[in-house]
C-alpha atoms as a PDB file:
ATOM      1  CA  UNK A   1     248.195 135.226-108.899  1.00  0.00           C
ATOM      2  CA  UNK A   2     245.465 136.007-111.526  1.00  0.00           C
ATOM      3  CA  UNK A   3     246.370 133.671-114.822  1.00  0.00           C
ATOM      4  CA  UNK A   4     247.311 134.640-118.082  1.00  0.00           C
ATOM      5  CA  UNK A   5     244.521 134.869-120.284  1.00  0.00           C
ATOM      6  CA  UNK A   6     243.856 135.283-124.214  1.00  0.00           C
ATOM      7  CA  UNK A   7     241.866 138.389-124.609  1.00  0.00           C
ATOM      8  CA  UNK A   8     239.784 138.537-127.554  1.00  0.00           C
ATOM      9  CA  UNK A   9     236.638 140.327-129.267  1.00  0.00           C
ATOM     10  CA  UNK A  10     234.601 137.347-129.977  1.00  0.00           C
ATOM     11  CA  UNK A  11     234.549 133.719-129.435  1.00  0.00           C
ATOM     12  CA  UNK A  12     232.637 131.309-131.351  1.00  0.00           C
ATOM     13  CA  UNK A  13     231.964 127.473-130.203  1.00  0.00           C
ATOM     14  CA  UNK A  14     229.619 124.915-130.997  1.00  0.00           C
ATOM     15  CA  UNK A  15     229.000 121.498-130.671  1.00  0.00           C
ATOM     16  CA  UNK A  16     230.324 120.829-127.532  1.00  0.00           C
ATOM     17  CA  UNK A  17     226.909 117.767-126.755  1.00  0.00           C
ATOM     18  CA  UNK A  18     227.212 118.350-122.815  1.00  0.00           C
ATOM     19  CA  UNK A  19     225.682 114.766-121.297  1.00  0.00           C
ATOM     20  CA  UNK A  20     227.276 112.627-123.599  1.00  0.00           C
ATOM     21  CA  UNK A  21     230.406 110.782-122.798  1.00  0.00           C
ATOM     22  CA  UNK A  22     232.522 111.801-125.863  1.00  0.00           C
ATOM     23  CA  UNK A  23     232.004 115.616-124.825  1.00  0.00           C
ATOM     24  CA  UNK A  24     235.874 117.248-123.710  1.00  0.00           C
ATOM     25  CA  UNK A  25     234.242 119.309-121.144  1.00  0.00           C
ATOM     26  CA  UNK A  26     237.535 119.799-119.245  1.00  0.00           C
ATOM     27  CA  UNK A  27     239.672 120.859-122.440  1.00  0.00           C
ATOM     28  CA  UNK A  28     236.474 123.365-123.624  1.00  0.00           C
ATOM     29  CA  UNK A  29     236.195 124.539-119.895  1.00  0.00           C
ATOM     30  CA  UNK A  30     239.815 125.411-120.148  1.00  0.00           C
ATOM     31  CA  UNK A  31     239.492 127.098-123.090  1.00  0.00           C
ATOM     32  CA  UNK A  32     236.611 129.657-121.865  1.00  0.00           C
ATOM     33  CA  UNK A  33     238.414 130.054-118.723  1.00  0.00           C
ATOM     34  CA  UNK A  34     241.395 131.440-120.593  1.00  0.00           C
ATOM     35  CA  UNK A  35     239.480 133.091-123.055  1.00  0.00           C
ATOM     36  CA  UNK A  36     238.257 136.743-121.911  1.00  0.00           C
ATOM     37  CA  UNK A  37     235.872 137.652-124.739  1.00  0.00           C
ATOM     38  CA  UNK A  38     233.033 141.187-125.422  1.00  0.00           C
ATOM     39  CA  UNK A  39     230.874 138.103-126.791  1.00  0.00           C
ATOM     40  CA  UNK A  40     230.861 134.691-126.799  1.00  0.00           C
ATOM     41  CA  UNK A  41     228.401 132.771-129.417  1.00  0.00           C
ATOM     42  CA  UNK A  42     227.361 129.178-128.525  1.00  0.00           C
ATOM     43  CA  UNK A  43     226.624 128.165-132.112  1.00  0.00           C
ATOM     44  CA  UNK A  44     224.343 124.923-131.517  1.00  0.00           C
ATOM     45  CA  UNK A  45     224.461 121.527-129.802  1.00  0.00           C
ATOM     46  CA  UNK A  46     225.707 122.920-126.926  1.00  0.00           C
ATOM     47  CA  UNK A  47     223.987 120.743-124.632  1.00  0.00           C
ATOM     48  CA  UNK A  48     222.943 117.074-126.667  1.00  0.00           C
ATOM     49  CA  UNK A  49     219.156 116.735-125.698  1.00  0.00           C
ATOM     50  CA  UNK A  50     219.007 113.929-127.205  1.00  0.00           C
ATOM     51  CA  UNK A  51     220.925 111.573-125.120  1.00  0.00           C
ATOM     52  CA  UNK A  52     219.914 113.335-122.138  1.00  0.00           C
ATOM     53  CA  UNK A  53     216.444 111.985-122.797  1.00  0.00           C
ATOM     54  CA  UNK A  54     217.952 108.453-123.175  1.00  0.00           C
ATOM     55  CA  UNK A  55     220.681 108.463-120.323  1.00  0.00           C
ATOM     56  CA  UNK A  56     220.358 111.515-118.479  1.00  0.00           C
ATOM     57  CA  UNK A  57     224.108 111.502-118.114  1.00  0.00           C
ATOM     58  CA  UNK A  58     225.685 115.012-116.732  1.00  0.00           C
ATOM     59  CA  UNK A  59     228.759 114.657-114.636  1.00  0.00           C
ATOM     60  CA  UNK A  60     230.485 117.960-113.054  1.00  0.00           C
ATOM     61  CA  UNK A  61     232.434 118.913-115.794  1.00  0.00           C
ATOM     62  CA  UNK A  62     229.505 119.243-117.543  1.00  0.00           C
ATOM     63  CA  UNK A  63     227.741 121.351-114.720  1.00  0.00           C
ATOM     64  CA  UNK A  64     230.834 123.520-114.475  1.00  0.00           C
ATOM     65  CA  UNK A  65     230.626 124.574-118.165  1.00  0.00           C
ATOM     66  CA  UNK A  66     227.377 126.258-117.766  1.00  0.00           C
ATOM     67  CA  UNK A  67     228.528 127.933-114.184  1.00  0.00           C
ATOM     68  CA  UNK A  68     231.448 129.579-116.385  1.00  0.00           C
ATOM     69  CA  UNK A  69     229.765 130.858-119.214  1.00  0.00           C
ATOM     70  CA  UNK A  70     227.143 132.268-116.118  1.00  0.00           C
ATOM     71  CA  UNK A  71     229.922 134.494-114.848  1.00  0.00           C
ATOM     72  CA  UNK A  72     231.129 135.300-117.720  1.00  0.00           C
ATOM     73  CA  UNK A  73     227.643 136.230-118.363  1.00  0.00           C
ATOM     74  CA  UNK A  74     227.030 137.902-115.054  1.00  0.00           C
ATOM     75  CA  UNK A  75     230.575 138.810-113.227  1.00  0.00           C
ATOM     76  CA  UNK A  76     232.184 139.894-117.033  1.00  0.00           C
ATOM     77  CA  UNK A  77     229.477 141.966-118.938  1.00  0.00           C
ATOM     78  CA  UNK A  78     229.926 138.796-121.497  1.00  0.00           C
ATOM     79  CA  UNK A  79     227.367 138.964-124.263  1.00  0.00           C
ATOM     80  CA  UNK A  80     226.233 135.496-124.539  1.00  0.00           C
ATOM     81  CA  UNK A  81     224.478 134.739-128.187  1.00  0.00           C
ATOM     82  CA  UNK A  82     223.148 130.806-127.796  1.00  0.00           C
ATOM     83  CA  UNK A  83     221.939 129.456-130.964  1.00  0.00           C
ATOM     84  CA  UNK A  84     219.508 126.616-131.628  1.00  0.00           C
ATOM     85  CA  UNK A  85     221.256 123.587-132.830  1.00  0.00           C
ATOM     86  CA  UNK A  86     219.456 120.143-133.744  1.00  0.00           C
ATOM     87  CA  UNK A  87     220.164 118.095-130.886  1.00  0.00           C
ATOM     88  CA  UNK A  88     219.068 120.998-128.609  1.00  0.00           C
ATOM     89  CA  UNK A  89     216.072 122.179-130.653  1.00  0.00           C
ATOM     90  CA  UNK A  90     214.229 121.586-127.587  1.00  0.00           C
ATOM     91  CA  UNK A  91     214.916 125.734-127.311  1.00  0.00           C
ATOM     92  CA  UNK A  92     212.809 125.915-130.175  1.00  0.00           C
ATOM     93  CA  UNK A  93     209.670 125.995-128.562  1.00  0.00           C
ATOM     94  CA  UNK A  94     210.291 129.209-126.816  1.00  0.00           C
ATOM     95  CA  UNK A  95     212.657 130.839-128.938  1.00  0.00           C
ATOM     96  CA  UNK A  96     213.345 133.731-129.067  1.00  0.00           C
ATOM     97  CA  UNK A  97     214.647 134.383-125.872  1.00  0.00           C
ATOM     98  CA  UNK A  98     216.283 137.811-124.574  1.00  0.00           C
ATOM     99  CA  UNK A  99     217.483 138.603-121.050  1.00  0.00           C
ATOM    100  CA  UNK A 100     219.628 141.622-121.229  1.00  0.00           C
ATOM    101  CA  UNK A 101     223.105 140.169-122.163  1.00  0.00           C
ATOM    102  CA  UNK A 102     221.534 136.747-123.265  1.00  0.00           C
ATOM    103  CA  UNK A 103     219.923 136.238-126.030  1.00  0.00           C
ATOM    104  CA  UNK A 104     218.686 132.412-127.329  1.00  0.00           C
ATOM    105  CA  UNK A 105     217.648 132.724-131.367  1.00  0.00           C
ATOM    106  CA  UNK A 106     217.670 130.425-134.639  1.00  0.00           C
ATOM    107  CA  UNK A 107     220.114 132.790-136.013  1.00  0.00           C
ATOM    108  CA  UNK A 108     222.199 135.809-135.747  1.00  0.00           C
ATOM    109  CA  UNK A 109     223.813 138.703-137.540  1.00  0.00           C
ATOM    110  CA  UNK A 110     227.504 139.494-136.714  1.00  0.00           C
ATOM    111  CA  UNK A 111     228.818 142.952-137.071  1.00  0.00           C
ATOM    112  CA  UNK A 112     232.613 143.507-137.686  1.00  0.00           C
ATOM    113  CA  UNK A 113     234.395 146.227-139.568  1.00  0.00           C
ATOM    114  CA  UNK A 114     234.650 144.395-142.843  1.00  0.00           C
ATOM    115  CA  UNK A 115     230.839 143.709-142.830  1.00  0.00           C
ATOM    116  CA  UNK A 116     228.107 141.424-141.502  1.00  0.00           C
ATOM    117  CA  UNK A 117     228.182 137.916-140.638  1.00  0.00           C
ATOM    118  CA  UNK A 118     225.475 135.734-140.800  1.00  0.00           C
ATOM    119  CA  UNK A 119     225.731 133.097-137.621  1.00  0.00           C
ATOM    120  CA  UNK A 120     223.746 129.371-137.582  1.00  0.00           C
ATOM    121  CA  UNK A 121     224.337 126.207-136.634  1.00  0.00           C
ATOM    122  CA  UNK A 122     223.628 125.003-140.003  1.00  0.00           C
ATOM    123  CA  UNK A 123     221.152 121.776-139.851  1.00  0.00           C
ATOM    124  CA  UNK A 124     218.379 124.134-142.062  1.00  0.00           C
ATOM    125  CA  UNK A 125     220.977 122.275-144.696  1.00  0.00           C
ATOM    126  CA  UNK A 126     220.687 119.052-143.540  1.00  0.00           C
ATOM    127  CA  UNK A 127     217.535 117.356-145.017  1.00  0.00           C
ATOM    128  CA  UNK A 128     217.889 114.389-143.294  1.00  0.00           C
ATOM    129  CA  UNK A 129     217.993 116.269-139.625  1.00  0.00           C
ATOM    130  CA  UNK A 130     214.772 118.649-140.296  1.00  0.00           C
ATOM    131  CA  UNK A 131     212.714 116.165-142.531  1.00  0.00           C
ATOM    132  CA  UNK A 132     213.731 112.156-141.367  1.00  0.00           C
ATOM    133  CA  UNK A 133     213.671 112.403-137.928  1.00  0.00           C
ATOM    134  CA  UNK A 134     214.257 108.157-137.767  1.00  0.00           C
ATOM    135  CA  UNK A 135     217.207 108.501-139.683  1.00  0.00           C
ATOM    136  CA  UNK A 136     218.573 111.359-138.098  1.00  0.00           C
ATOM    137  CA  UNK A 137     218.479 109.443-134.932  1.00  0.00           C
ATOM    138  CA  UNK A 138     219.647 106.258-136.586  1.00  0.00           C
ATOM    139  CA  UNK A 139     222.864 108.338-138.176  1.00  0.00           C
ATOM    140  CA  UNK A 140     223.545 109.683-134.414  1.00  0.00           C
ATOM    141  CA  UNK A 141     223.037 105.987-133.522  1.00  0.00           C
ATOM    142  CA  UNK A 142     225.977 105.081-136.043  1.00  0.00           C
ATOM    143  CA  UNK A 143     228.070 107.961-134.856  1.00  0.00           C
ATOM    144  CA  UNK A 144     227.782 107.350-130.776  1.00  0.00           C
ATOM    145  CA  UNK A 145     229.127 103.228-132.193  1.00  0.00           C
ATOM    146  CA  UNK A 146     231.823 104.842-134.318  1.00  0.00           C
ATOM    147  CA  UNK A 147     232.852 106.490-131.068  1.00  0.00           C
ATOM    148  CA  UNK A 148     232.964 103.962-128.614  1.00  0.00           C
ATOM    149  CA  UNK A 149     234.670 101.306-130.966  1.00  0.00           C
ATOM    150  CA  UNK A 150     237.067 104.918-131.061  1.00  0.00           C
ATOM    151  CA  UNK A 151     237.518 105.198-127.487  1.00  0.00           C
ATOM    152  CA  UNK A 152     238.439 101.261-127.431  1.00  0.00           C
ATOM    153  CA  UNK A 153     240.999 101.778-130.260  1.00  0.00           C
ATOM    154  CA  UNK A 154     242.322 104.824-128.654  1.00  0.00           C
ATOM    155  CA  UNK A 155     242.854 103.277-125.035  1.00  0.00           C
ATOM    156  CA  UNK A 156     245.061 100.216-126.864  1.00  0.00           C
ATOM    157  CA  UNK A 157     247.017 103.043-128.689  1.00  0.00           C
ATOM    158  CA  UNK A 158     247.376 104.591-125.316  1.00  0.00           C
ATOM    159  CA  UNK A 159     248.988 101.468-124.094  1.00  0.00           C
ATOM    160  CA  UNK A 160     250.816 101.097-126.929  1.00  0.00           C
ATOM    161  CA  UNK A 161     252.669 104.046-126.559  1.00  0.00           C
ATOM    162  CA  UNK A 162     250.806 105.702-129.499  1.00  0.00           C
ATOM    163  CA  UNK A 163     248.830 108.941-129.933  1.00  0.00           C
ATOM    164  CA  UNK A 164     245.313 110.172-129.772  1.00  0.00           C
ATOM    165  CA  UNK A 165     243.884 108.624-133.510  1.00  0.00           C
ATOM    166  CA  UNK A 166     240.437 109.984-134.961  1.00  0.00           C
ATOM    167  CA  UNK A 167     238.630 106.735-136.464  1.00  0.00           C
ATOM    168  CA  UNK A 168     235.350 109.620-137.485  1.00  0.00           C
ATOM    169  CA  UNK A 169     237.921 112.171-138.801  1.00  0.00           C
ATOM    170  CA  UNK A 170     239.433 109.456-141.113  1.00  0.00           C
ATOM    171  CA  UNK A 171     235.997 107.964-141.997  1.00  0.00           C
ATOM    172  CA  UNK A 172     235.313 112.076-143.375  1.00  0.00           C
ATOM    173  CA  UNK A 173     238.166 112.378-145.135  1.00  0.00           C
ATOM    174  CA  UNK A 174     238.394 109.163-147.072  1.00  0.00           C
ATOM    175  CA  UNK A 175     234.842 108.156-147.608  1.00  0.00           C
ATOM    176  CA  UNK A 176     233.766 110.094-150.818  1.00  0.00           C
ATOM    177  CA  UNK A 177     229.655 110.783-149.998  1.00  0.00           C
ATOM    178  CA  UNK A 178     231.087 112.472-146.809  1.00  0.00           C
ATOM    179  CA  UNK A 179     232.956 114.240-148.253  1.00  0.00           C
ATOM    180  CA  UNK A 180     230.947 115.801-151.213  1.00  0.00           C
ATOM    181  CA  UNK A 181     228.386 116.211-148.033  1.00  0.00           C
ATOM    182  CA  UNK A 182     230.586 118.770-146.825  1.00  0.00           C
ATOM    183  CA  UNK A 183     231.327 120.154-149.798  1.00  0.00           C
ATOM    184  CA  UNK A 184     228.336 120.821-150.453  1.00  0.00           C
ATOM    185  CA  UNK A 185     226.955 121.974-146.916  1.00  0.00           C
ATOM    186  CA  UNK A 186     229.444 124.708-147.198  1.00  0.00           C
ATOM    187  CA  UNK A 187     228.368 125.868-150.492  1.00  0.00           C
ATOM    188  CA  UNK A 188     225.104 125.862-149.297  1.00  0.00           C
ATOM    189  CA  UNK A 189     225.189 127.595-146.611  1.00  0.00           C
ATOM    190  CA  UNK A 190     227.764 130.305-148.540  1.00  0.00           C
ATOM    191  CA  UNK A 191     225.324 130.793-150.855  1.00  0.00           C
ATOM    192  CA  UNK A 192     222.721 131.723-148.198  1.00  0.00           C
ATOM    193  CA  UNK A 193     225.107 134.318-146.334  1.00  0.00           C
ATOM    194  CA  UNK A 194     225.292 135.755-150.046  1.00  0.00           C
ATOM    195  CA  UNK A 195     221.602 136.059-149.933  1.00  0.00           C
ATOM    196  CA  UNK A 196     221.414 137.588-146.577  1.00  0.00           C
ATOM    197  CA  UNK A 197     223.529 140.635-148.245  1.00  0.00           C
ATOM    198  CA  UNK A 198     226.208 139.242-145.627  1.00  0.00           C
ATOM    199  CA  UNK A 199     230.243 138.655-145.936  1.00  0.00           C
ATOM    200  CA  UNK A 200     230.507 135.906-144.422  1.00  0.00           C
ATOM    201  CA  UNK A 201     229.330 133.146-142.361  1.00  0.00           C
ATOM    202  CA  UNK A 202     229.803 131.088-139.064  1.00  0.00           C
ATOM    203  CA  UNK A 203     228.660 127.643-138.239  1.00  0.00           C
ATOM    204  CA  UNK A 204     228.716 124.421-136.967  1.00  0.00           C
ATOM    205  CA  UNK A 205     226.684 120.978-137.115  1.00  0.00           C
ATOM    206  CA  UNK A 206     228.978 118.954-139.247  1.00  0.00           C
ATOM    207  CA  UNK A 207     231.737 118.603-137.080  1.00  0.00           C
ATOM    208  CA  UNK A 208     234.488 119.688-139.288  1.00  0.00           C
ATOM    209  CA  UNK A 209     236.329 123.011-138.422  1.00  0.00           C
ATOM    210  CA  UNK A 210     237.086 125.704-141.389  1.00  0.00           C
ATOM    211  CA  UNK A 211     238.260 128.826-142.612  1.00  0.00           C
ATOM    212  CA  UNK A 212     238.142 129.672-145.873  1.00  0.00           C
ATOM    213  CA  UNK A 213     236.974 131.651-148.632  1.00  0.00           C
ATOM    214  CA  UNK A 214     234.286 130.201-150.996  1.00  0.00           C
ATOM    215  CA  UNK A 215     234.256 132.725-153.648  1.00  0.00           C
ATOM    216  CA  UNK A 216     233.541 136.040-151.884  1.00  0.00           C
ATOM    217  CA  UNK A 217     232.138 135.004-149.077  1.00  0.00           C
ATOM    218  CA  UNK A 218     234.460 134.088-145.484  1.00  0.00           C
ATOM    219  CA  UNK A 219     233.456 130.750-144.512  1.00  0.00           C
ATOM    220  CA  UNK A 220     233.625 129.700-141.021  1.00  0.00           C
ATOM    221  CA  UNK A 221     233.059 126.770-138.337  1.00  0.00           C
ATOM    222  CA  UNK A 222     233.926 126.299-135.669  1.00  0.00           C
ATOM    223  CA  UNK A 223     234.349 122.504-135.565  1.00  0.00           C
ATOM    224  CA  UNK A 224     233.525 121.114-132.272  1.00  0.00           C
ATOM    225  CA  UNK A 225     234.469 119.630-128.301  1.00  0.00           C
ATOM    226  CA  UNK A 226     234.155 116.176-129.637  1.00  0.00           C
ATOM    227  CA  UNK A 227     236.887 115.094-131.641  1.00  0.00           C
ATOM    228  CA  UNK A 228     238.468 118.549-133.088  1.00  0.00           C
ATOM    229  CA  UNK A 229     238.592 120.977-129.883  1.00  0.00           C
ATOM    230  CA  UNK A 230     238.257 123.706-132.346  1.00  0.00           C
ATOM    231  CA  UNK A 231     236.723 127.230-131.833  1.00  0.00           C
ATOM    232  CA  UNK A 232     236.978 130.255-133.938  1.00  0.00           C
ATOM    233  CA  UNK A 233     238.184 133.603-132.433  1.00  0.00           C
ATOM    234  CA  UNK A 234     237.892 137.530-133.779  1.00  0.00           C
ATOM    235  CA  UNK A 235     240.820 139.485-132.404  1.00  0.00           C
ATOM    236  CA  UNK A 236     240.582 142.773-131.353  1.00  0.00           C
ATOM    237  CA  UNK A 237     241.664 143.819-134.903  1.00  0.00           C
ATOM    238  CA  UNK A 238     239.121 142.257-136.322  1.00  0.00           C
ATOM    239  CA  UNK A 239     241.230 139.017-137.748  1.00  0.00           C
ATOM    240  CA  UNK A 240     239.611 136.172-137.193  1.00  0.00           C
ATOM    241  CA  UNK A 241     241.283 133.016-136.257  1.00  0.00           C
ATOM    242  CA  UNK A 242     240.512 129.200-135.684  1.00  0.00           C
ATOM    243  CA  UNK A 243     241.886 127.851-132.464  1.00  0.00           C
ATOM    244  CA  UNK A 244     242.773 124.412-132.202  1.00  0.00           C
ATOM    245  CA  UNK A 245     243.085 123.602-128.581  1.00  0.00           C
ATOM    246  CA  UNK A 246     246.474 121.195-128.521  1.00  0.00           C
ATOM    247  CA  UNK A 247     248.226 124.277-129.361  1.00  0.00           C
ATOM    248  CA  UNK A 248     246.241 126.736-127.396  1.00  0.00           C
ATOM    249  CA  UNK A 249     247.317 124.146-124.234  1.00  0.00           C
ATOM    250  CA  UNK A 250     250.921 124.528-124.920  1.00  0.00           C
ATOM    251  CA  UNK A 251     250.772 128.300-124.992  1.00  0.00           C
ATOM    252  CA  UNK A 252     248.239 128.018-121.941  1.00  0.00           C
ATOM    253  CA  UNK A 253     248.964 124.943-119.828  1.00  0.00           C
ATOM    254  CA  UNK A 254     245.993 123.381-118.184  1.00  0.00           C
ATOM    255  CA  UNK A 255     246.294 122.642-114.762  1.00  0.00           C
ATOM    256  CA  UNK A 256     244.245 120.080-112.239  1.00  0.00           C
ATOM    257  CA  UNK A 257     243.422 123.042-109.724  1.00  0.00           C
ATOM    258  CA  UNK A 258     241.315 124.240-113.009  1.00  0.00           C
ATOM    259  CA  UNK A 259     238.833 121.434-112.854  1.00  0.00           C
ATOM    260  CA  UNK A 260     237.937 121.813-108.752  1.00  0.00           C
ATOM    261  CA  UNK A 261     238.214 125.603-108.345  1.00  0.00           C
ATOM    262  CA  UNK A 262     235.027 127.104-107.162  1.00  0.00           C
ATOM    263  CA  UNK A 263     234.006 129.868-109.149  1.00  0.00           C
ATOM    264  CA  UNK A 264     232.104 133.084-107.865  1.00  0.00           C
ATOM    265  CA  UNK A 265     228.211 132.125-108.887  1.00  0.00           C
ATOM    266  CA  UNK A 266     226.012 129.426-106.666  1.00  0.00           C
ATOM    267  CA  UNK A 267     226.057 126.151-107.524  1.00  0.00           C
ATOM    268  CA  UNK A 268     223.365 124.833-110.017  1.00  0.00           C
ATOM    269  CA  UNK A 269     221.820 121.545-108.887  1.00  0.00           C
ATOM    270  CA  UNK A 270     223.070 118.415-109.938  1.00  0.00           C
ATOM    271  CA  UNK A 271     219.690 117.334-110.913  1.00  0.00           C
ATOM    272  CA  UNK A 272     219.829 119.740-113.758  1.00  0.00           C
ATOM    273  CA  UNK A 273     220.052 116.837-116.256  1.00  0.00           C
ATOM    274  CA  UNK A 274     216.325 114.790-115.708  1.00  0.00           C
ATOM    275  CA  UNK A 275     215.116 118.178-116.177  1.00  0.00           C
ATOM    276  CA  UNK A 276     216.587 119.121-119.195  1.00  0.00           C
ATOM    277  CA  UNK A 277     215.832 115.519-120.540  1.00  0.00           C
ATOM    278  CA  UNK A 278     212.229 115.944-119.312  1.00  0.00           C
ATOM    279  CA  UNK A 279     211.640 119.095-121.096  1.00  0.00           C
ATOM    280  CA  UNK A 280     213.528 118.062-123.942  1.00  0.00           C
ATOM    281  CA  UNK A 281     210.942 114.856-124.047  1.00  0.00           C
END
């Protein structure tokens, strides 16, 4: 019996860092599984380059991500939009990239009913990423330490009895220069969408899921398969929602069978990873 799925216009992910140990690949694999989508836009840092270069790290999970979004590409007329993001801006070099239904740019305009929407991951705002490369890599140095002290803390609340507990979330929210960084990434990057003679905006990149309005223009990010398990949805009627996936599971249950069915596309070689971290070298 075919499953239930969520059937929507547009959906809208990013930073989901595929070969690093922190990605959810199971709960986002889920998600796109359920999802049946016109277009689906991978807004950046999709696959993590970066560690791939260090550990070359790529279990199945991770392979089976890219297999789905290939039939959705090829078996369900799925226009796939894949933007560059900065810890895959290896796809720089040969950006940009169109192959009938998939297309790999720096940045996109979005056409709905109430008017256009300029799409980005959103690093062009970060001056550390684009112009400090050593501190760039020293920040994602501090962040990959914040998460394995969280994956420690989290296993002892497991056995305590306690829930899930997001040490980077709380860092965000309580530490004030990240959170006038936000503040100001989103005005930013509002202000740009302005200038673009667009209404609003979708991105990525910092890792902290909104939508809002920041003056006139409709802010929106889609957060990412880290910590949040956020994506950002346009209905059919043209509302767009953010997703959280705890309550997108209770409405659509995962189940194990999800994680080993084979899906209707060949298999892409496990070795997929040292090639990716070669190119991305």
């Amino acid at each position: 019996m075919e499953k239930r799925t969520l059937k929507v216009r547009t959906v809208i992910i990013s930073d989901v860092h595929l070969g690093t140990l922190d990605c959810k690949a199971e709960e986002v694999n889920h998600f796109l599984k359920r999802v049946q989508c016109d277009k689906l836009i991978l807004n950046g840092d999709i696959i993590d380059g970066w560690r791939l270069k260090k550990t070359g790290y790529w279990p199945k999970a991770h392979t089976r991500f890219i297999r789905i979004v290939l039939k959705k590409l090829e078996k369900k007329n799925t226009e796939v939009i894949y933007l560059r993001g900065n810890h895959d801006d290896v796809l720089a070099k040969f950006m940009p990239i169109v192959f009938e239904n998939l297309q790999i740019v720096e940045d996109y305009i979005h056409k709905t009913e109430r008017g256009d929407y300029l799409v980005l991951h959103g690093d062009v705002f970060d001056t550390v990423t684009k112009n400090f490369v050593f501190l760039a890599y020293l920040g994602d140095w501090g962040y990959r330490m914040l998460m394995k002290i969280n994956r420690l803390y989290n296993h002892w609340r497991s056995w305590r009895g306690k829930e899930y507990y997001s040490l980077s979330k709380a860092v965000k929210a309580r530490v004030k220069q990240a959170v006038n960084h936000v503040s100001n990434f989103e005005q930013h990057i509002s202000h740009l969408a302005k200038s673009r003679d667009c209404v609003g905006v979708m991105c990525g990149h910092i890792h902290t899921a909104a939508d809002q309005m920041i003056g006139d223009i409709h802010y929106l990010n889609s957060g990412d398969w880290v910590e949040s398990l956020t994506a950002i949805v346009e209905h059919l009627d043209g509302r767009f929602e953010l997703i959280d996936f705890s309550k997108f599971a209770l409405e659509y249950p995962m189940d194990p069978a999800d994680n080993t069915e084979t899906l209707d596309i060949p298999e892409l070689p496990e070795s997929i990873a040292p090639r990716v971290a070669t190119a991305a070298a």
